[in-house]
N, C-alpha and C. Protein backbone atom coordinates (compact mmCIF):
# COMPACT_ATOMS: atom_id res chain seq x y z
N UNK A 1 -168.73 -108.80 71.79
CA UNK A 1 -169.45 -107.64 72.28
C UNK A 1 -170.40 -108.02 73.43
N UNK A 2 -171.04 -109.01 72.79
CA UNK A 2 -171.45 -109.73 74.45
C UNK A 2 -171.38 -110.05 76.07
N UNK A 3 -169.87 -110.52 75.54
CA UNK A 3 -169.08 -110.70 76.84
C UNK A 3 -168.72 -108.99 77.66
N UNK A 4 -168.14 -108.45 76.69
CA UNK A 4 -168.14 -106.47 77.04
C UNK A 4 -169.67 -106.27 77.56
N UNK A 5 -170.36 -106.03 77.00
CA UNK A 5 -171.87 -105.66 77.95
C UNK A 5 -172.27 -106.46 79.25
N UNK A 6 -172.36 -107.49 79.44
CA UNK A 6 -172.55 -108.34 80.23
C UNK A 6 -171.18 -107.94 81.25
N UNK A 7 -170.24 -107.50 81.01
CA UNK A 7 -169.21 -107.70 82.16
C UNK A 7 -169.15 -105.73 82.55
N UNK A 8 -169.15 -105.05 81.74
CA UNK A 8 -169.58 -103.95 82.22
C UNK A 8 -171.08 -103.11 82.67
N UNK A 9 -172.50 -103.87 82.43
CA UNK A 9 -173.59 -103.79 83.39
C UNK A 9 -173.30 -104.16 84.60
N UNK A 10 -172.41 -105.59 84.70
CA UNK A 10 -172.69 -105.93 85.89
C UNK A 10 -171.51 -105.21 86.98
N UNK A 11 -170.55 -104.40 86.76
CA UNK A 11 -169.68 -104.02 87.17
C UNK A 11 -170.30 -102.51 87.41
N UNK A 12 -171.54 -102.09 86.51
CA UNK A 12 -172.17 -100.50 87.17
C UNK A 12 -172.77 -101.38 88.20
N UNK A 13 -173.50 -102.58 88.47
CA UNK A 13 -174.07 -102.62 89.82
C UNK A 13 -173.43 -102.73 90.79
N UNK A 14 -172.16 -103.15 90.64
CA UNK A 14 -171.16 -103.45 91.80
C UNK A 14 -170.92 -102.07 92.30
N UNK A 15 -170.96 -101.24 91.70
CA UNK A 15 -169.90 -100.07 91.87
C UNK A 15 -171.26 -98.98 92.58
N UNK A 16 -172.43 -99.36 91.75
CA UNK A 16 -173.87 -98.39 92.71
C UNK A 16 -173.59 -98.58 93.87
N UNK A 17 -173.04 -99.87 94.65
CA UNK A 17 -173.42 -100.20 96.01
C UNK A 17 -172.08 -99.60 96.46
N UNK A 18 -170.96 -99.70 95.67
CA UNK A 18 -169.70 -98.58 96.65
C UNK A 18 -169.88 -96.91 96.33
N UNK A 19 -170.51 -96.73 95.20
CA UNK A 19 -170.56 -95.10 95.56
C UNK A 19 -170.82 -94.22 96.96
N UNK A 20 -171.31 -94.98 97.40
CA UNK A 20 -172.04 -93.96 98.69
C UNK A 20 -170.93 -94.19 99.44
N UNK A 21 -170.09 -95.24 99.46
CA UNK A 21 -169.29 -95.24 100.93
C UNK A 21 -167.93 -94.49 100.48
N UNK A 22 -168.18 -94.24 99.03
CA UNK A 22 -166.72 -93.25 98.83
C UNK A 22 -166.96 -91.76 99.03
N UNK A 23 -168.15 -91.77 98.57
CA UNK A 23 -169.07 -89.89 98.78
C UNK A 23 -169.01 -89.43 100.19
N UNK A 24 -169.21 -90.75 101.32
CA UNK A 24 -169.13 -90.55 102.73
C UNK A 24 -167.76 -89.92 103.12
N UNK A 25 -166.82 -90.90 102.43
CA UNK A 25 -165.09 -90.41 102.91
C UNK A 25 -164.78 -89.32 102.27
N UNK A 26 -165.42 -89.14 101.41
CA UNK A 26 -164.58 -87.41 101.07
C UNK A 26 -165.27 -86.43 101.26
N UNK A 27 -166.65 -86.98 102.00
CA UNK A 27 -167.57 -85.59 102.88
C UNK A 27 -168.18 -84.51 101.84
N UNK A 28 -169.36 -83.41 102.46
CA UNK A 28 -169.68 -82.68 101.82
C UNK A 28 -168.80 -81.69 100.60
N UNK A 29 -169.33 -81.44 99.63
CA UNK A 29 -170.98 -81.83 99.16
C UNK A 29 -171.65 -83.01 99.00
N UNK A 30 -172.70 -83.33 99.15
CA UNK A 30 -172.98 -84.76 98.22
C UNK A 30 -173.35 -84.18 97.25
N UNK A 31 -173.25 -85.67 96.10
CA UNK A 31 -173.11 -85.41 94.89
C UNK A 31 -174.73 -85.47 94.58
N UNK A 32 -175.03 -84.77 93.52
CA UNK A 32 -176.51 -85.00 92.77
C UNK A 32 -176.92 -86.46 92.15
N UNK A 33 -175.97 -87.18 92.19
CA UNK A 33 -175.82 -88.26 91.15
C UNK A 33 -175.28 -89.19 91.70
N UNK A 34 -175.40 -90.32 92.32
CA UNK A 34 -174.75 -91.45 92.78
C UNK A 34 -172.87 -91.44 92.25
N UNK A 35 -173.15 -91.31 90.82
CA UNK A 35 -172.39 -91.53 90.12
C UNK A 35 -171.37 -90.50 89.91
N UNK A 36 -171.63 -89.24 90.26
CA UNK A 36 -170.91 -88.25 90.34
C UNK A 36 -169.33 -88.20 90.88
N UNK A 37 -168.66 -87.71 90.80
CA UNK A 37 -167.48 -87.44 90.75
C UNK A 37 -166.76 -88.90 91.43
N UNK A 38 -167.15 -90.08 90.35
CA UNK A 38 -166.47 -91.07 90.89
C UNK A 38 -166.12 -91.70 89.45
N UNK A 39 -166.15 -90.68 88.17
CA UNK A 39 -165.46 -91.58 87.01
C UNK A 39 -164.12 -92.08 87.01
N UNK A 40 -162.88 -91.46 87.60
CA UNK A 40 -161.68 -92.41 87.38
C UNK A 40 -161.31 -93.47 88.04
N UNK A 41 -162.69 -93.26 89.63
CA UNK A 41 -162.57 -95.17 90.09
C UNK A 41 -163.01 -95.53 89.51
N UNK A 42 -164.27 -95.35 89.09
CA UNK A 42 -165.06 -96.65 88.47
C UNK A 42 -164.23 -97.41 87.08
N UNK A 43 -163.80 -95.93 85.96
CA UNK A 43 -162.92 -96.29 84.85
C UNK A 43 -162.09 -97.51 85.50
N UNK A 44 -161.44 -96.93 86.62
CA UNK A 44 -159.98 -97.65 86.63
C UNK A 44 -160.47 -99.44 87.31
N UNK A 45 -161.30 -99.64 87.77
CA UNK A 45 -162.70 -100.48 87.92
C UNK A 45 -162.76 -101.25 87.03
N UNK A 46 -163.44 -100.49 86.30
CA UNK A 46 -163.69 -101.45 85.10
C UNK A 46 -162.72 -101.91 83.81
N UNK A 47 -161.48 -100.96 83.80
CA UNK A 47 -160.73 -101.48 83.24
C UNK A 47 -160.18 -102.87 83.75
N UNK A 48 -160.06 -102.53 85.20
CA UNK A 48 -159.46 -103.83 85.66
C UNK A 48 -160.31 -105.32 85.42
N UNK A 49 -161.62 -104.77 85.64
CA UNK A 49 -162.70 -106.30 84.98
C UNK A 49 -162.14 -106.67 84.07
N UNK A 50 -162.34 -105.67 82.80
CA UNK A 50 -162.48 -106.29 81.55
C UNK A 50 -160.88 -106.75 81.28
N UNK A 51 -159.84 -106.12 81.40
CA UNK A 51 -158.89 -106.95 82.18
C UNK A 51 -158.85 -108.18 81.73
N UNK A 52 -159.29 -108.57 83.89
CA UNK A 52 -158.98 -109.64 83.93
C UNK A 52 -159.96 -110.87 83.23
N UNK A 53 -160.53 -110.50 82.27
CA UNK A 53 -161.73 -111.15 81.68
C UNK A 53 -160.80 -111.29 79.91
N UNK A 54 -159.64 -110.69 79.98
CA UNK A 54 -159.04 -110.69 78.32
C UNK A 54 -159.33 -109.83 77.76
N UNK A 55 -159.75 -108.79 77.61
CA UNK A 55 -160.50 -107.20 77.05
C UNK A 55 -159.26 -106.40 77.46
N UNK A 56 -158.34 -106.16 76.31
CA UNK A 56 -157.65 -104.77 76.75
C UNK A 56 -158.36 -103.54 76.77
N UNK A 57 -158.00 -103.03 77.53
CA UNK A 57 -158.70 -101.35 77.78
C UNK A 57 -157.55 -100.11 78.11
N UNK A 58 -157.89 -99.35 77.97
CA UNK A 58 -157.55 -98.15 78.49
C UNK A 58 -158.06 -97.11 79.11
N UNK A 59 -157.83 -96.07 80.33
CA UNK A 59 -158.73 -94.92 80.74
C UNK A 59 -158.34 -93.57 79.70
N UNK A 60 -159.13 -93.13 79.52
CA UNK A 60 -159.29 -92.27 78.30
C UNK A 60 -159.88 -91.30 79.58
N UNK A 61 -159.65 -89.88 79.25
CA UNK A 61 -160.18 -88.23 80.67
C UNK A 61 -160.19 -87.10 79.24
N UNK A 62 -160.43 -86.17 79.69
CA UNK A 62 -160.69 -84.96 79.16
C UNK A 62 -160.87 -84.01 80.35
N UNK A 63 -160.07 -82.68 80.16
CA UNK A 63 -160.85 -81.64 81.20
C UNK A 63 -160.95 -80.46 80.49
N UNK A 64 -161.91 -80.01 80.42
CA UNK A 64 -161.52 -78.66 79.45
C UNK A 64 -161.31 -77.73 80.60
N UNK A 65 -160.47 -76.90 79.58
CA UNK A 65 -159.97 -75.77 79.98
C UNK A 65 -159.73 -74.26 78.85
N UNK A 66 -158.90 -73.59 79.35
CA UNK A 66 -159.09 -72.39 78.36
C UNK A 66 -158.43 -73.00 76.56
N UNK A 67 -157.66 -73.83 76.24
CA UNK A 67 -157.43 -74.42 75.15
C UNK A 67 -157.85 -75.34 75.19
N UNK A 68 -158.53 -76.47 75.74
CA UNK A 68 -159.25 -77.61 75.10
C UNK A 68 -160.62 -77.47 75.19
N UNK A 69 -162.05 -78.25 74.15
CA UNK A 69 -162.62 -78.72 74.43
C UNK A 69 -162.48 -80.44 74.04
N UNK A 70 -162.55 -81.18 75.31
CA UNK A 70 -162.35 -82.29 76.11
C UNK A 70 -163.66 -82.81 76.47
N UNK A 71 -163.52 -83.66 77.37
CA UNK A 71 -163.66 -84.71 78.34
C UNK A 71 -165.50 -85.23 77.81
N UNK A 72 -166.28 -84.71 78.37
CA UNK A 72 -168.27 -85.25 77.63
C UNK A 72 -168.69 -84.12 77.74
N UNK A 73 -169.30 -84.37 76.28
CA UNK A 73 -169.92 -83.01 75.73
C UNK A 73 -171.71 -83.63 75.94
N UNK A 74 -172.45 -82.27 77.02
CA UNK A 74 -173.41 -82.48 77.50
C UNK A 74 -174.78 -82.37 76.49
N UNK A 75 -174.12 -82.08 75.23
CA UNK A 75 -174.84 -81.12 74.53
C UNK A 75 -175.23 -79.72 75.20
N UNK A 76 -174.47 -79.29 75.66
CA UNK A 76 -174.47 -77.50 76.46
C UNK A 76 -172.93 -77.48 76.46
N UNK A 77 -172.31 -78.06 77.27
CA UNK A 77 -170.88 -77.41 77.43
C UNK A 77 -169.98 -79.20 77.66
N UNK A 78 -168.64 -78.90 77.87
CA UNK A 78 -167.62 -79.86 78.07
C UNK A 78 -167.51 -79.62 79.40
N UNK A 79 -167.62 -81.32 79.89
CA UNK A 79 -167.34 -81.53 81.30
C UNK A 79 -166.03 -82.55 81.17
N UNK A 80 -165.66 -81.77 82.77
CA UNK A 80 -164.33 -83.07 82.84
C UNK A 80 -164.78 -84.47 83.34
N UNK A 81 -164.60 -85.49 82.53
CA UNK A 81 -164.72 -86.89 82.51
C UNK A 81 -163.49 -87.71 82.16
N UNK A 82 -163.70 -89.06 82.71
CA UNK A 82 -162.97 -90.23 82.54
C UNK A 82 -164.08 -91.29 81.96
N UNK A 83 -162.94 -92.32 81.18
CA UNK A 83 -163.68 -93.27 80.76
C UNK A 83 -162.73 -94.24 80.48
N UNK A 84 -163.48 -95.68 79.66
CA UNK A 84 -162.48 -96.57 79.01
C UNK A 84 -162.51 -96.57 77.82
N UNK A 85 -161.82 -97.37 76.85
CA UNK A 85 -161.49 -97.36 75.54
C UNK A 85 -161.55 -98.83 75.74
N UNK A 86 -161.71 -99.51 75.09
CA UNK A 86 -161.17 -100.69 74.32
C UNK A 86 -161.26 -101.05 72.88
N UNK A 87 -161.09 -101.81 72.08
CA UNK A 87 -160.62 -101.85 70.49
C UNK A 87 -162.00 -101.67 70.45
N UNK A 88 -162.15 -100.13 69.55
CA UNK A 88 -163.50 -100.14 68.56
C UNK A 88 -164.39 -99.16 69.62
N UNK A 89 -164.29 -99.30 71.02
CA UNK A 89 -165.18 -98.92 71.67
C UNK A 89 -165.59 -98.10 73.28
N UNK A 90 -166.31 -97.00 73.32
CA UNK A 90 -166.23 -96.43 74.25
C UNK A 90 -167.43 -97.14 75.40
N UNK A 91 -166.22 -97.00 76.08
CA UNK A 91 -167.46 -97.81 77.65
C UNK A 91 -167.10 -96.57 79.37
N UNK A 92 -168.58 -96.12 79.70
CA UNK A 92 -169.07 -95.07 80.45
C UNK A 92 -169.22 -95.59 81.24
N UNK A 93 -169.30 -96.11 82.82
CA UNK A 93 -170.36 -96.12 83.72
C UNK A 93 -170.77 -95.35 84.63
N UNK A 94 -170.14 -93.97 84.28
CA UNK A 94 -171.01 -92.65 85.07
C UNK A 94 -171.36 -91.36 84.46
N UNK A 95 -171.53 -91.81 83.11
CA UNK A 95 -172.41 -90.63 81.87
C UNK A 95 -173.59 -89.88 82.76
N UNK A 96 -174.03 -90.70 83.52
CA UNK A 96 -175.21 -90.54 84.02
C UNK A 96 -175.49 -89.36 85.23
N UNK A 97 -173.92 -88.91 85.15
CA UNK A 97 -173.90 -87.43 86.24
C UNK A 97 -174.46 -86.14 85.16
N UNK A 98 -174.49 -86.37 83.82
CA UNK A 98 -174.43 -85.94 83.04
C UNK A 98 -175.73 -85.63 82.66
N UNK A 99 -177.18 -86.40 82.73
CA UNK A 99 -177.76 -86.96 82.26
C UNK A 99 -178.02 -87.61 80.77
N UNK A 100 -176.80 -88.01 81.01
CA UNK A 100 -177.18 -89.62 80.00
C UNK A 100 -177.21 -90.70 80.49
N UNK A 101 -177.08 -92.10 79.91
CA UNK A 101 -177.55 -92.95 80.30
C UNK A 101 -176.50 -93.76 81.26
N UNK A 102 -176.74 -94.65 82.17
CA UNK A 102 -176.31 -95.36 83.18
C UNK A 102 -175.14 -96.12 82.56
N UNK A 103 -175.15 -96.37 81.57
CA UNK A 103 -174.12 -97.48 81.12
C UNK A 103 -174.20 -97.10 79.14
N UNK A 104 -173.37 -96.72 78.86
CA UNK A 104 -172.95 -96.08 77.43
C UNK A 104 -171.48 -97.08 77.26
N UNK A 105 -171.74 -97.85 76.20
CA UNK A 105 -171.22 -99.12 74.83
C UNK A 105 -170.74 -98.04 73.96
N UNK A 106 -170.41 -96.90 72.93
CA UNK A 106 -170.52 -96.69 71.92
C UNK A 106 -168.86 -96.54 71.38
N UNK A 107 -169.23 -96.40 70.02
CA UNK A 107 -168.18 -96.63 68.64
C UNK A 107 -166.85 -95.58 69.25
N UNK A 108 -166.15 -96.06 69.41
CA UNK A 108 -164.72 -94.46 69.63
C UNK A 108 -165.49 -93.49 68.61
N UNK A 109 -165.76 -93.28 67.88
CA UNK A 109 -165.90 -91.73 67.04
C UNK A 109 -166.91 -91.20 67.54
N UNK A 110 -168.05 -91.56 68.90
CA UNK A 110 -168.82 -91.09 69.39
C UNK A 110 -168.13 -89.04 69.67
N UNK A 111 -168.74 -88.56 68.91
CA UNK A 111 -168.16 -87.18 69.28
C UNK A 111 -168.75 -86.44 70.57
N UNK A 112 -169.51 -87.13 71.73
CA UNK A 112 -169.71 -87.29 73.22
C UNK A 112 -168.34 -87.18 73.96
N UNK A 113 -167.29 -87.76 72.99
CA UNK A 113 -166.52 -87.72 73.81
C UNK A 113 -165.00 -87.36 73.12
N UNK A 114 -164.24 -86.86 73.70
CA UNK A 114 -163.08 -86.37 73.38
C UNK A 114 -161.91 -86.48 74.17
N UNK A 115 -160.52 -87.06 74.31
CA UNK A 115 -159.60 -87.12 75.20
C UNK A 115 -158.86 -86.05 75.21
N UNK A 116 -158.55 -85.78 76.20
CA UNK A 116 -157.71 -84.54 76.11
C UNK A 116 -156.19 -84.95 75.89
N UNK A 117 -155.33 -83.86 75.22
CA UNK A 117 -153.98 -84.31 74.99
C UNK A 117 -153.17 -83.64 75.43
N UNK A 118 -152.90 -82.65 76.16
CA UNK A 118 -152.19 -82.29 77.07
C UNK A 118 -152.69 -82.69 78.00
N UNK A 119 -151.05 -82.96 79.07
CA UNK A 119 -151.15 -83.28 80.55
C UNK A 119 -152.47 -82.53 81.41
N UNK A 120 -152.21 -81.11 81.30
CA UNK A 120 -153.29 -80.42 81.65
C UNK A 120 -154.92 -80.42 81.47
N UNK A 121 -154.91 -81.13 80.23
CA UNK A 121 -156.25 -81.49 80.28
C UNK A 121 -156.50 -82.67 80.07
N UNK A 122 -156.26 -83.38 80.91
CA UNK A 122 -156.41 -85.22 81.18
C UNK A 122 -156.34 -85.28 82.78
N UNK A 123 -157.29 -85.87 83.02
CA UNK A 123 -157.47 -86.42 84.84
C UNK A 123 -156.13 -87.19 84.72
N UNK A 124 -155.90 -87.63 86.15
CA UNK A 124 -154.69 -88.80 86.53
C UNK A 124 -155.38 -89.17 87.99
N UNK A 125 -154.90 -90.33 87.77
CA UNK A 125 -155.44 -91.61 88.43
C UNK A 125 -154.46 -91.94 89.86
N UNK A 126 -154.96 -91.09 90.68
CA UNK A 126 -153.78 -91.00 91.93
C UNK A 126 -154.19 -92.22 92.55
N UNK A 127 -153.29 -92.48 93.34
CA UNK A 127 -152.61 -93.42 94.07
C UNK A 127 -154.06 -93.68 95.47
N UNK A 128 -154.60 -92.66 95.75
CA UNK A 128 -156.36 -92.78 96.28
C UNK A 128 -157.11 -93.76 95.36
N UNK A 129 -157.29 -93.24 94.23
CA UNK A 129 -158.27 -93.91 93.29
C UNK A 129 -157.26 -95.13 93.44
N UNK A 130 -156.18 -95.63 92.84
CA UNK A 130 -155.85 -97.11 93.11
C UNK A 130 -156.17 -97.61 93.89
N UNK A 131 -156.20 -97.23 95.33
CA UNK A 131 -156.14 -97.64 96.40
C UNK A 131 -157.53 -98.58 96.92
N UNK A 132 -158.99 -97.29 96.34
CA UNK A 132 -159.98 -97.61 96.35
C UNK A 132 -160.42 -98.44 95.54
N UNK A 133 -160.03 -98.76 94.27
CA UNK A 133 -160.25 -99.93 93.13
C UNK A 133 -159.55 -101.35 93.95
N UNK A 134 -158.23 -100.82 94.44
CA UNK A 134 -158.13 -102.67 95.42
C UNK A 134 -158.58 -102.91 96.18
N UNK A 135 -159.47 -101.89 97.50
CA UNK A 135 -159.92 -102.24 98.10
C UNK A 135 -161.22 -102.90 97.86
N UNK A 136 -162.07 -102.50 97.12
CA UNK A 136 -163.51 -103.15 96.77
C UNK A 136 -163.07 -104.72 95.60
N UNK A 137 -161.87 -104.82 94.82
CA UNK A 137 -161.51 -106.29 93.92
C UNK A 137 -162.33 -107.08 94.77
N UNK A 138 -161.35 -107.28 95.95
CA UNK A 138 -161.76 -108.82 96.56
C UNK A 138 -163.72 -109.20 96.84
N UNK A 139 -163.50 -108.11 96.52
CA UNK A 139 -165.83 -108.25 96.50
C UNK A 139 -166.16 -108.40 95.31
N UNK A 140 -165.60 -108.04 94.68
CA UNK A 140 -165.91 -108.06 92.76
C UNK A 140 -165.43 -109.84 92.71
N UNK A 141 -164.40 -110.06 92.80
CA UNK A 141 -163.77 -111.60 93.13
C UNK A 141 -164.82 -112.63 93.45
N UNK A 142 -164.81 -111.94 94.72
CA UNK A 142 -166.15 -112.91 95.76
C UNK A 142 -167.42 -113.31 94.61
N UNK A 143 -167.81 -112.07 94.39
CA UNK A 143 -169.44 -111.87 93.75
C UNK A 143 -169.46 -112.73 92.70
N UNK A 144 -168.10 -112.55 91.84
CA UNK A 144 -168.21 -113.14 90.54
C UNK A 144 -168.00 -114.10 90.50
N UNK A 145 -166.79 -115.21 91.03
CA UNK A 145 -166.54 -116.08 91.36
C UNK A 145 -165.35 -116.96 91.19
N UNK A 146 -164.71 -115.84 90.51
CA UNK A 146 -163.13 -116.37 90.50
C UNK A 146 -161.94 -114.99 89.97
N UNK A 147 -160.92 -115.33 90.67
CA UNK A 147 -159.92 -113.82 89.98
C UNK A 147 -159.68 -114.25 88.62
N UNK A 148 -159.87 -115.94 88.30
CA UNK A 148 -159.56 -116.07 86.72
C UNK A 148 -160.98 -115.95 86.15
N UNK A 149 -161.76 -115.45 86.08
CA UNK A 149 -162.84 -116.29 85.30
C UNK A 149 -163.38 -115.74 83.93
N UNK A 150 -164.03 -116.52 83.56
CA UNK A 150 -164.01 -116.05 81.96
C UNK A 150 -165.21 -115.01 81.56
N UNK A 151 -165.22 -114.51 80.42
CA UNK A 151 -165.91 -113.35 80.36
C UNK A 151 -167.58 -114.07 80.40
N UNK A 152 -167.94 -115.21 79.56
CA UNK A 152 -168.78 -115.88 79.23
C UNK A 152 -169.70 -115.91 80.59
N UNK A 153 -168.48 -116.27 81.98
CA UNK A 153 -169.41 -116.66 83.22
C UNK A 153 -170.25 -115.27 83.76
N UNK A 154 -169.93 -113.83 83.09
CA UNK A 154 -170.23 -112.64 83.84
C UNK A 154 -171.66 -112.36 83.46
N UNK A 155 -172.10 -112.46 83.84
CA UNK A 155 -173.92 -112.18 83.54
C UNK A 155 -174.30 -110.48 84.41
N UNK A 156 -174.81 -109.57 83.23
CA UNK A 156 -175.90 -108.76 83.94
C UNK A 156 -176.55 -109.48 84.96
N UNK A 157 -176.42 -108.62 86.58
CA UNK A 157 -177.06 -109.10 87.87
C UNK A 157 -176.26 -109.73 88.30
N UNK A 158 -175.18 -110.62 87.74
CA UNK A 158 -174.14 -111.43 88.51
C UNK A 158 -173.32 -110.62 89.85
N UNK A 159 -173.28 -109.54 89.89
CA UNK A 159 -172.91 -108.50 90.84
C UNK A 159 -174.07 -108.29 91.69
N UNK A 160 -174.64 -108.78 92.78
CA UNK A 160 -175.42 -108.27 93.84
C UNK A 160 -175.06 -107.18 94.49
N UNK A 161 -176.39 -106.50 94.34
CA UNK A 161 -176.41 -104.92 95.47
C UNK A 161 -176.14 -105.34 96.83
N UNK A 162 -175.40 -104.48 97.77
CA UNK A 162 -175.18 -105.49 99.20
C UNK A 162 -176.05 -104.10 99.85
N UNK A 163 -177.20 -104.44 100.51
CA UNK A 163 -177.92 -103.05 101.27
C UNK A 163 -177.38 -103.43 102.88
């Protein structure tokens, strides 16, 4: 569980410093929230960390619609969200459009959250969002310090903000 916290803190700091340059390319509105409408990169992000660190994961979405309630429940209503899964556990790093917290660890039965099971109410992870998760790797690579490296070496802060 260690190695999971430590490799997903430091992967919300990596990702603070690319939000803005993805909010730039897809132009007004800006978002209220750094973090805003950038959950299925970041998911697909951080799946790939934990990844390549030995952590299977999965992206887990929800969207509600007129038959589901889905995706994070704000305590007011269901918003459409993405996230990861891995054994035992839900991992967030943009709850925080939401106002909750910056980085959310919790148990799968967290009832915050819900996947949706029809096609229709589940995000998908277009070929943009891939695109943008390979383009920023080789900085995640750089920062951390190897495409192999082990979960042990990932330290909260090991990801520098680049201003």
């Amino acid at each position: 569980m260690a190695a999971l916290d430590a490799i997903v803190h430091a992967a919300r700091v990596f990702l603070e410093a690319r939000w803005p340059a993805w909010h730039r390319r897809w132009g007004p509105p800006h978002p209220a929230c750094a973090s805003q409408w950038t959950c299925i990169r970041s998911s697909l992000f951080v799946q790939r960390a934990l990844g390549q660190a030995g952590i299977g994961a999965t992206i887990a979405s929800g969207v509600p619609n007129a038959g589901a309630r889905c995706g994070f429940f704000d305590g007011v209503s269901w918003n459409s969200h993405a996230w990861v899964r891995t054994a035992g556990a839900i991992v967030d790093v943009t709850a925080d459009q939401f106002s909750a917290a910056d980085v959310i660890i919790t148990p799968i039965s967290d009832s915050r959250y819900r996947a949706g099971l029809e096609p229709d109410a589940r995000l998908s992870a277009g070929q943009s969002a891939i695109a943008a998760v390979d383009a920023i790797w080789p900085d995640w690579i750089e920062e951390t310090g190897s495409a192999r490296y082990s979960a042990l070496q990932i330290r909260p802060g090991t990801a520098h903000r680049r201003r």
